[in-house]
Protein backbone atom coordinates (compact mmCIF):
# COMPACT_ATOMS: atom_id res chain seq x y z
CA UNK A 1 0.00 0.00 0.00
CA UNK A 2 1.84 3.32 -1.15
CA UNK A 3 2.10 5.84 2.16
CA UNK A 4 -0.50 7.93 3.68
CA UNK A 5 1.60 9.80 5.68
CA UNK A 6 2.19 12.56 2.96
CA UNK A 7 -0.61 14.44 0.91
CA UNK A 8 -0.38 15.22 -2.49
CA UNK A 9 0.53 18.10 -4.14
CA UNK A 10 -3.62 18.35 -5.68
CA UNK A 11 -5.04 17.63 -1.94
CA UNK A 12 -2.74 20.19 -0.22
CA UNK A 13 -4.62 22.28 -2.75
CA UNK A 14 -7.80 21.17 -2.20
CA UNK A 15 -7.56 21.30 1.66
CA UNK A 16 -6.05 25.01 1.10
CA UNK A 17 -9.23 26.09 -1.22
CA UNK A 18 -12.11 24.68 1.35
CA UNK A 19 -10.34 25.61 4.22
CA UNK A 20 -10.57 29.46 2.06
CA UNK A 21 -14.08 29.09 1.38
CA UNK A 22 -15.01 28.00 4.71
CA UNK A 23 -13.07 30.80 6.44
CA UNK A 24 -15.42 33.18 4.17
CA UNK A 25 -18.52 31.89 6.07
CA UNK A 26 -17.05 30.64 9.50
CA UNK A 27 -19.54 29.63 12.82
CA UNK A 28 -22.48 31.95 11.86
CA UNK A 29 -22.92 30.96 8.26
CA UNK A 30 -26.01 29.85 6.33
CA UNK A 31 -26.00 26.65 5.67
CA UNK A 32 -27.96 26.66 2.41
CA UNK A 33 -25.42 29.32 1.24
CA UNK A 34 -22.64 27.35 1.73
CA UNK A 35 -24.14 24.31 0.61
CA UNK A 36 -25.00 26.03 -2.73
CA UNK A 37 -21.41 27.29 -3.10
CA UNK A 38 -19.64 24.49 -2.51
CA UNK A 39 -21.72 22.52 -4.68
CA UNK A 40 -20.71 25.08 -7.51
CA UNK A 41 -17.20 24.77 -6.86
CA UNK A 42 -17.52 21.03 -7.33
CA UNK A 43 -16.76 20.63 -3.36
CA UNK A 44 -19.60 18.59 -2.58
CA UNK A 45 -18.93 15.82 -5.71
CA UNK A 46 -15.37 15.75 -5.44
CA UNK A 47 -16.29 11.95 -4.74
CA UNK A 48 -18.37 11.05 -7.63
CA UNK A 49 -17.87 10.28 -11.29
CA UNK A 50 -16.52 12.76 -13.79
CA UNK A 51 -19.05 11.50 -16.21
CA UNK A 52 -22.01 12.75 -13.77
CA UNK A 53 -20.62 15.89 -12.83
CA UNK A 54 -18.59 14.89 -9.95
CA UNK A 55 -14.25 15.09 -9.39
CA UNK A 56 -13.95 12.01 -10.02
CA UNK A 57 -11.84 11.17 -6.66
CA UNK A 58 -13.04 9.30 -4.19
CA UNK A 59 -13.38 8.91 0.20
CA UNK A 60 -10.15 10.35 0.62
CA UNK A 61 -10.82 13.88 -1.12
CA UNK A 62 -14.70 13.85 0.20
CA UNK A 63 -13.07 13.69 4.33
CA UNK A 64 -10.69 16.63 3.24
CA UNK A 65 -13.24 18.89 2.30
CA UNK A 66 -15.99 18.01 5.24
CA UNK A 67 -12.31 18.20 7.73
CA UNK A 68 -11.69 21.76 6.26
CA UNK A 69 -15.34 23.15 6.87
CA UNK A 70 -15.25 21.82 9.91
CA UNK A 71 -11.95 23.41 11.20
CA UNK A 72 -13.24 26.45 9.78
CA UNK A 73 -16.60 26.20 12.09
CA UNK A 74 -18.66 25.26 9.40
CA UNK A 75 -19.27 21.43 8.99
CA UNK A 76 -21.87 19.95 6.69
CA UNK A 77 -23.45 17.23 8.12
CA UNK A 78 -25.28 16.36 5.15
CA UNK A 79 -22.12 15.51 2.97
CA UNK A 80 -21.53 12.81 5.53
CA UNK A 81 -25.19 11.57 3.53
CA UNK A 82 -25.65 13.01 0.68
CA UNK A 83 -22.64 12.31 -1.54
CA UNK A 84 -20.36 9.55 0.65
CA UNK A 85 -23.14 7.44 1.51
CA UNK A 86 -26.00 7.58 -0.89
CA UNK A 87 -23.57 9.05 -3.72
CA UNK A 88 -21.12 6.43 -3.17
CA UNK A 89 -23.91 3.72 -3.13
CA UNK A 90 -25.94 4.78 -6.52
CA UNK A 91 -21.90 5.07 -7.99
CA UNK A 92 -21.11 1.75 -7.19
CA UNK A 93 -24.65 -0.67 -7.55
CA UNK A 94 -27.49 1.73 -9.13
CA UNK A 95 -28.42 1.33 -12.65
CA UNK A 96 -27.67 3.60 -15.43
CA UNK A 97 -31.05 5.14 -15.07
CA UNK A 98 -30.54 5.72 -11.23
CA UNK A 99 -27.47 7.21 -11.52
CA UNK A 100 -28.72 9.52 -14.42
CA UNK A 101 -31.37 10.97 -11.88
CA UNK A 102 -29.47 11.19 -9.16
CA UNK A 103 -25.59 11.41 -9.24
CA UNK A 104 -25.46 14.73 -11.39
CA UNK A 105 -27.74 16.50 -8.67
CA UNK A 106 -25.73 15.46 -5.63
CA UNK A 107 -22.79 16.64 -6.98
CA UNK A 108 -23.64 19.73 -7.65
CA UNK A 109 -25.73 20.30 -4.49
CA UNK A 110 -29.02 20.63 -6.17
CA UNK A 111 -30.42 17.44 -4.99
CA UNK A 112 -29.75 16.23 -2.10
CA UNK A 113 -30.67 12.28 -0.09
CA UNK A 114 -31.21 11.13 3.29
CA UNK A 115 -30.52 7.99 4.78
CA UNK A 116 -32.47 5.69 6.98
CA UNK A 117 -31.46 2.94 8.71
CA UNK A 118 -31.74 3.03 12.46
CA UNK A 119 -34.73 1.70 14.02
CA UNK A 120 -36.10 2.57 17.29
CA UNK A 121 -35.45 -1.32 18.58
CA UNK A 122 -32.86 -2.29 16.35
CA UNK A 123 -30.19 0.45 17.97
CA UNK A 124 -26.56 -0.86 16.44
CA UNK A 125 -27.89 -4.61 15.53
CA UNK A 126 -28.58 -4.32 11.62
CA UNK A 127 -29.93 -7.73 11.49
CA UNK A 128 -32.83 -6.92 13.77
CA UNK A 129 -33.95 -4.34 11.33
CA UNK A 130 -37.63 -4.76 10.87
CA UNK A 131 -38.35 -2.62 7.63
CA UNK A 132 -39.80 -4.89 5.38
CA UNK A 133 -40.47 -4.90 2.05
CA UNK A 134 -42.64 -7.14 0.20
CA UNK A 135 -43.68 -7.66 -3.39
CA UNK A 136 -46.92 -6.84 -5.20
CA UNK A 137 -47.68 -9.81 -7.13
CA UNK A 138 -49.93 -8.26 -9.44
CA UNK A 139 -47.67 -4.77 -9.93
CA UNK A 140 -44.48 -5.84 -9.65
CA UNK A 141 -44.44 -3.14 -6.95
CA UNK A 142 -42.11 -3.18 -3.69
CA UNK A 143 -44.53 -2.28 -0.25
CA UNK A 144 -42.45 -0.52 1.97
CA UNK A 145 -43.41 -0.70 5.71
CA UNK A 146 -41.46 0.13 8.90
CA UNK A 147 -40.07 2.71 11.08
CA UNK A 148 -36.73 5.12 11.25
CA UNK A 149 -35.41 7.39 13.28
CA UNK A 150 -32.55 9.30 14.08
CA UNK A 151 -32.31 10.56 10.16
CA UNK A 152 -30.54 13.51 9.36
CA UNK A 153 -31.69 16.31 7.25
CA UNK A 154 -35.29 14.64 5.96
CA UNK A 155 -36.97 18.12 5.59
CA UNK A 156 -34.00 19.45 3.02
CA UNK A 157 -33.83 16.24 1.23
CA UNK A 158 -35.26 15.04 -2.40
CA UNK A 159 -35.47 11.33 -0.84
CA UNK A 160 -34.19 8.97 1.27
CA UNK A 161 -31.97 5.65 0.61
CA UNK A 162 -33.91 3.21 3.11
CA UNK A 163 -32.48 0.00 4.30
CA UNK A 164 -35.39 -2.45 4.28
CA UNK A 165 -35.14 -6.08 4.39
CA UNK A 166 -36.76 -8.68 2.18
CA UNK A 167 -37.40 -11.89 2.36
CA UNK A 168 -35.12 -14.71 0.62
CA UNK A 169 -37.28 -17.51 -1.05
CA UNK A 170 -35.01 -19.88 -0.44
CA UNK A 171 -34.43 -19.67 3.20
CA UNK A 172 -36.90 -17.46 4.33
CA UNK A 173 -34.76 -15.66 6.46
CA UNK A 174 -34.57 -11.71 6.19
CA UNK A 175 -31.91 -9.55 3.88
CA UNK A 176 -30.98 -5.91 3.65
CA UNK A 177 -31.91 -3.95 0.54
CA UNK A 178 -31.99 -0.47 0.15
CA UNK A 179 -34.80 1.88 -1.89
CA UNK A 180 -34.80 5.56 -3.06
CA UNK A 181 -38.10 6.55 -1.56
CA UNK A 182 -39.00 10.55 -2.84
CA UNK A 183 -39.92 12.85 -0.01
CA UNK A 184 -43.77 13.37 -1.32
CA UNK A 185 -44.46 9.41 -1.60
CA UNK A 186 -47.59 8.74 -0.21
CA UNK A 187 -47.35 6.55 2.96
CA UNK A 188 -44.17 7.89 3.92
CA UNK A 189 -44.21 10.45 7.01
CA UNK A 190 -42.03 12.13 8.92
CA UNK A 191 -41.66 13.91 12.67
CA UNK A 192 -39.02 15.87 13.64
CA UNK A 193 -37.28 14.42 16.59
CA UNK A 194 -36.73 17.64 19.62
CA UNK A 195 -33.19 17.06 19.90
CA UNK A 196 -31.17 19.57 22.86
CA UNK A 197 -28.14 19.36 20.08
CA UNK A 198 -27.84 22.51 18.13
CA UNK A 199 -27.31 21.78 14.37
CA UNK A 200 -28.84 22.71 11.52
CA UNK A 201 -29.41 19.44 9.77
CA UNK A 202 -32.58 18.66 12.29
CA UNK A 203 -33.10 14.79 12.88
CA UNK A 204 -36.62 13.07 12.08
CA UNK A 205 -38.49 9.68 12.94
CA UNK A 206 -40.17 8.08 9.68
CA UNK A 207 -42.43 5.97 9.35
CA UNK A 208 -43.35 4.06 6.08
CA UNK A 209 -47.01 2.64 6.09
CA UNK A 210 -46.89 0.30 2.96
CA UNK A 211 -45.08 2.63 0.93
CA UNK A 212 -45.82 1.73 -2.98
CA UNK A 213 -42.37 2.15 -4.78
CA UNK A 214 -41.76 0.83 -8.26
CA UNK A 215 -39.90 -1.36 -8.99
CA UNK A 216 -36.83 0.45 -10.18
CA UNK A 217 -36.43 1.90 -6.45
CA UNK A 218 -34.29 -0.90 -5.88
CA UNK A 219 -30.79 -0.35 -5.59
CA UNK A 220 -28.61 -2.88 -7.06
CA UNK A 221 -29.20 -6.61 -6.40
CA UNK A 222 -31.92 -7.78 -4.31
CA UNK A 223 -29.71 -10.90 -3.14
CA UNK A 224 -26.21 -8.80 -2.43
CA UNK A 225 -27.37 -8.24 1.33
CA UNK A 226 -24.58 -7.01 3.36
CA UNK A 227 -22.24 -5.90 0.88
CA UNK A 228 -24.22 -3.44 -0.79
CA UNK A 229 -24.98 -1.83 2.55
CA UNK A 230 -21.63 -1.59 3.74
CA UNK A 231 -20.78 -0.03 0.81
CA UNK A 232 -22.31 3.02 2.31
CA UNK A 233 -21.48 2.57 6.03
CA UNK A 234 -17.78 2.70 5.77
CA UNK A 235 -17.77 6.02 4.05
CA UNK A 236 -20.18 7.13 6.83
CA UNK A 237 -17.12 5.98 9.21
CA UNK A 238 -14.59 7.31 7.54
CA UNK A 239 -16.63 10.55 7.22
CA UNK A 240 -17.74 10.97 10.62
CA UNK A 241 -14.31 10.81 11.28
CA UNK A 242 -13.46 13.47 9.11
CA UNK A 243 -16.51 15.28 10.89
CA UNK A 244 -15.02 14.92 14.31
CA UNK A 245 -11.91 15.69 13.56
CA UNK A 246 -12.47 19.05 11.85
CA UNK A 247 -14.43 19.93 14.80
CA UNK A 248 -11.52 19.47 16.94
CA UNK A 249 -9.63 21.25 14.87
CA UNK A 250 -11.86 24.02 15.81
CA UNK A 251 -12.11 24.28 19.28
CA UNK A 252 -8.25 23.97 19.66
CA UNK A 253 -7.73 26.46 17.44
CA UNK A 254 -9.63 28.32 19.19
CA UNK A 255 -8.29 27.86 22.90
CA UNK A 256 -4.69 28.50 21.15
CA UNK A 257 -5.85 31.67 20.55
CA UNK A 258 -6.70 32.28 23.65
CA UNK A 259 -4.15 31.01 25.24
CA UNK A 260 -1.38 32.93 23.52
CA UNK A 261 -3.14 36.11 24.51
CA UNK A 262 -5.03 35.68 27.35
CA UNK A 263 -2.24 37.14 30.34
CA UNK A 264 -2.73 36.39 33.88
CA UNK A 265 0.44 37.29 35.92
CA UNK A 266 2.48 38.80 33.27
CA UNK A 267 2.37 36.35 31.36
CA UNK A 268 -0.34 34.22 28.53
CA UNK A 269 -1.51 31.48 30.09
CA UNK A 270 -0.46 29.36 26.97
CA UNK A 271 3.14 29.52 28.92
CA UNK A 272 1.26 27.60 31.74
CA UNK A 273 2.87 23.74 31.10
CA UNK A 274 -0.73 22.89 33.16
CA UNK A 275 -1.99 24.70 29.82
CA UNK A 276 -0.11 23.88 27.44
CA UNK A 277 0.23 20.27 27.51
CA UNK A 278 -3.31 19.61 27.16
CA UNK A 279 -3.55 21.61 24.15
CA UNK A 280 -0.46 19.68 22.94
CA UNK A 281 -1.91 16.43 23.88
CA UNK A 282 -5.33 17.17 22.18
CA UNK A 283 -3.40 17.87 18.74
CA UNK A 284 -1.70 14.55 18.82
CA UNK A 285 -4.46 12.96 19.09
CA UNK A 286 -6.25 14.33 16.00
CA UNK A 287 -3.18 14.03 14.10
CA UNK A 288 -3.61 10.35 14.79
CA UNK A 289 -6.66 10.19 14.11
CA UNK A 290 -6.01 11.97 11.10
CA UNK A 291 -3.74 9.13 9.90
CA UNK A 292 -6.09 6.35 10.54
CA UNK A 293 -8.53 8.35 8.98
CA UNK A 294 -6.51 8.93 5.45
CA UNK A 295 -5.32 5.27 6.02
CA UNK A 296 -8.85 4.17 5.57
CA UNK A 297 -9.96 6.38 3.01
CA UNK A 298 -7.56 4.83 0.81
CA UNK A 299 -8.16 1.72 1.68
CA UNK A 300 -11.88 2.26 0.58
CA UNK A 301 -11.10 3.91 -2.88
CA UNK A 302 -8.57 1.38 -3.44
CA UNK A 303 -11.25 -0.99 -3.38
CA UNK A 304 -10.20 -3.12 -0.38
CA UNK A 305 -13.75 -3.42 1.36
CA UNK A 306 -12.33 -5.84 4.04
CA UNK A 307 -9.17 -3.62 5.35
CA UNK A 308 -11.21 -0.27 5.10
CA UNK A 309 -13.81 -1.55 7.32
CA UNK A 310 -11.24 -1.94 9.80
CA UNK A 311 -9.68 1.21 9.42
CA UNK A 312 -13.05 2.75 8.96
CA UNK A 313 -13.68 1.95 12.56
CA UNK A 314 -11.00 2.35 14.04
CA UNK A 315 -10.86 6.28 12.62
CA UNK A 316 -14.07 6.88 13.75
CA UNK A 317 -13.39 5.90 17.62
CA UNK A 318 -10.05 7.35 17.44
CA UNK A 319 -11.36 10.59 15.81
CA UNK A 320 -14.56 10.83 18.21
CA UNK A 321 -12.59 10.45 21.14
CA UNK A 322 -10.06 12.46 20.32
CA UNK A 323 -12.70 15.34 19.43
CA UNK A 324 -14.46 15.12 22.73
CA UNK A 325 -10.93 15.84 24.05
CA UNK A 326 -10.02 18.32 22.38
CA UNK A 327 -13.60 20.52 22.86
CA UNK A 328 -13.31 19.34 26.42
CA UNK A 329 -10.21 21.00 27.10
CA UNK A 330 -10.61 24.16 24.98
CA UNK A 331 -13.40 24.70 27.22
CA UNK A 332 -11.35 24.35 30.35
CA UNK A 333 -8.82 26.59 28.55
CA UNK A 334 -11.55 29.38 28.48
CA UNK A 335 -13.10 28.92 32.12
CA UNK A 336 -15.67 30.60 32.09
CA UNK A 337 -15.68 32.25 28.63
CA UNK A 338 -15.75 29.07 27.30
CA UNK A 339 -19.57 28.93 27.92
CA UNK A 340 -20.46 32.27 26.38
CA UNK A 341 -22.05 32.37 23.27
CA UNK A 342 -19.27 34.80 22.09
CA UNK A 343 -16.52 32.54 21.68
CA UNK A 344 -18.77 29.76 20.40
CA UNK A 345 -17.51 26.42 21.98
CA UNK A 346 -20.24 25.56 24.65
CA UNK A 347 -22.59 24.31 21.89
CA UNK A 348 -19.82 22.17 20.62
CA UNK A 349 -19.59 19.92 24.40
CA UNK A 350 -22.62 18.20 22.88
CA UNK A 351 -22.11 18.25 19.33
CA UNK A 352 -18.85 16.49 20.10
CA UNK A 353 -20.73 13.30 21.43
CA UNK A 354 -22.18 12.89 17.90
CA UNK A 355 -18.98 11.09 16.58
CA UNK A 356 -19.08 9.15 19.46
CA UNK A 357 -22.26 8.16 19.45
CA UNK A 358 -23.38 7.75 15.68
CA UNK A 359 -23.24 6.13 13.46
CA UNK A 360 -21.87 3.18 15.74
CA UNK A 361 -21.04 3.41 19.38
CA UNK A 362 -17.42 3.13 20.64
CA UNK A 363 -18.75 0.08 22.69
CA UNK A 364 -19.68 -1.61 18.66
CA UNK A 365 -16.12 -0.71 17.56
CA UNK A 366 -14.47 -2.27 20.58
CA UNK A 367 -16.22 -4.98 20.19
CA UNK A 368 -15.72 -5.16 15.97
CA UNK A 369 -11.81 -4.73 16.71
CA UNK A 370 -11.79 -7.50 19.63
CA UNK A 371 -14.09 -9.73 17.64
CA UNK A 372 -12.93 -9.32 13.92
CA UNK A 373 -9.09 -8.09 14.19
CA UNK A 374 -7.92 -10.17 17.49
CA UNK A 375 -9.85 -13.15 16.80
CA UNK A 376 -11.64 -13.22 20.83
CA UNK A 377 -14.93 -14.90 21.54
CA UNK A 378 -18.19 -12.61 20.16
CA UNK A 379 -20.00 -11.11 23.10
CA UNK A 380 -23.05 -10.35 21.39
């Protein structure tokens, strides 16, 4: 595998431009504005094929762009969605005619997807998802029916990718598949979800009352299960990674700041080693997390599913802890300031929980990496 320790020459550049652009907008900026701009300076489908409009890169160049905006004070939650997951699952198993609809609008920003997969009783176990769909024997039609919730960004979206399951006729057991269902479908509602987090993208619970879907809402193969879906969960790792980490970024560059000029006995506090080495601390562990991060963003566009799902989890805890961290001890940095509304970090002590919370607990990746990578008994 060729190094990840060293960007490019064309991602130092692309990190330099977003990191520009979201510098322009910063911690008070409009989300829709931004959204709309970077989609017109190709930002948002650096990920997705050159012959739908997109950069034609891939995971790696998607993470550097949501890191940037992030460090900047101004992530989008949605490209976490929009292009990596559903983007990266239309590139890779949709048909011609799906990706025709979709893939040139999510690039640009004009159209943008949801995706639904947790469940209210399911929580991390995919296989106890309960969404079923069935067939209409006289249509041809899929019947959607089920509940989500949790689901980012619903209200702004065209549609929403929805893992369902089906039944195999061979074994009877269930299977994932996943659907495009449009917002306006009849059958399918939604109720936004009074989270305390502050975000723009707001969350929503769905619920799909035999949801009539043709039957091109399929995407890919009805019998591919697993790896279809996973397709789209380890960008979601990778990019929630990305996500945390830019946010980290944030906060310590922000109790630097302070630190350097904030003087308490003739002299910044920053010269404080009590000070200091916290701050120091909470950048190694980004940078870490960093590297784990690119390591399994090329892992994923290289096309190894298998190592990038262990990379892809292991970035996300390592990023999400070292996130909470770093917002953690910016706000100690601060004292007191470090609540007010003026230097905007309080709101990010619970925002910081997201990556590591969703979209898998630390506990799941603890138990992936003691299950999967050193071979001890499955506790669950």
């Amino acid at each position: 595998m060729p190094p990840v320790l060293l960007e490019s020459d064309e991602h130092k550049a692309l990190r330099q431009a977003v990191a520009t652009l979201g510098e322009r907008h910063g911690r008070d900026h409009d989300r829709a504005t931004l959204w709309q701009e970077a989609g017109e300076l190709g930002y948002l489908g650096v990920n997705l094929p050159e012959t739908y409009g997109g950069g034609g890169g891939g995971i790696t160049e998607l993470s550097i762009v949501l890191e940037e905006l992030g460090a900047a004070g101004c992530p989008l939650l949605m490209l976490v969605v929009s292009p990596a997951i559903c983007g990266t699952v239309i590139t890779r198993f949709g048909t011609d005619a799906q990706k025709q609809q979709w893939l040139p609008g999510l690039a640009d920003g004009t159209r943008t997807m949801a995706f639904g997969i947790t469940e209210p009783d399911a929580g991390s176990n995919s296989h106890r998802i309960t969404t079923t769909a069935r067939r209409d024997p006289g249509t041809g039609d899929w019947l959607l029916t089920g509940r989500k919730v949790f689901v980012s960004g619903v209200d702004i979206a065209d549609a929403t990718l929805v893992v369902g399951r089906t039944e195999d006729a061979r074994t009877g057991k269930l299977k994932p598949c996943l659907f495009i269902v449009p917002r306006d479908t009849p059958g399918f509602g939604r109720r936004q979800i009074d989270m305390e987090l502050h975000a723009e993208e707001k969350q929503f619970e769905l619920t799909l009352d035999d949801v009539r879907l043709s039957a091109d809402a399929l995407v890919g193969d009805e019998d591919a299960g697993l790896l279809q879906l996973f397709a789209g969960l380890n960008p979601e790792r990778v990019m929630t990674a990305a996500f945390g980490i830019g946010m980290g970024r944030y906060a310590l560059a922000r109790a630097v700041e302070y630190a350097r000029q904030r003087t308490v006995w003739n002299a910044p506090i920053g010269a404080h080693q009590a000070i200091a080495h916290p701050l120091a601390q909470a950048h190694i562990d980004l940078e870490l997390a960093r590297l784990m991060m690119g390591k399994a963003a090329h892992l994923y566009d290289a096309g190894d599913d298998m190592g990038a799902g262990e990379a892809a989890n292991m970035a996300k805890y390592a990023a999400g802890e070292a996130c909470v961290r770093a917002v953690d001890q910016a706000v100690h940095t601060l004292g007191g300031n470090g609540l007010t509304r003026e230097y905007g970090l309080a709101y990010l002590v619970t925002a910081a929980r997201v990556a590591r919370i969703a979209p898998v607990s630390r506990e799941m990746i603890l138990n992936y990496v003691s299950h999967q990578t050193l071979g001890l008994p499955k506790s669950y």
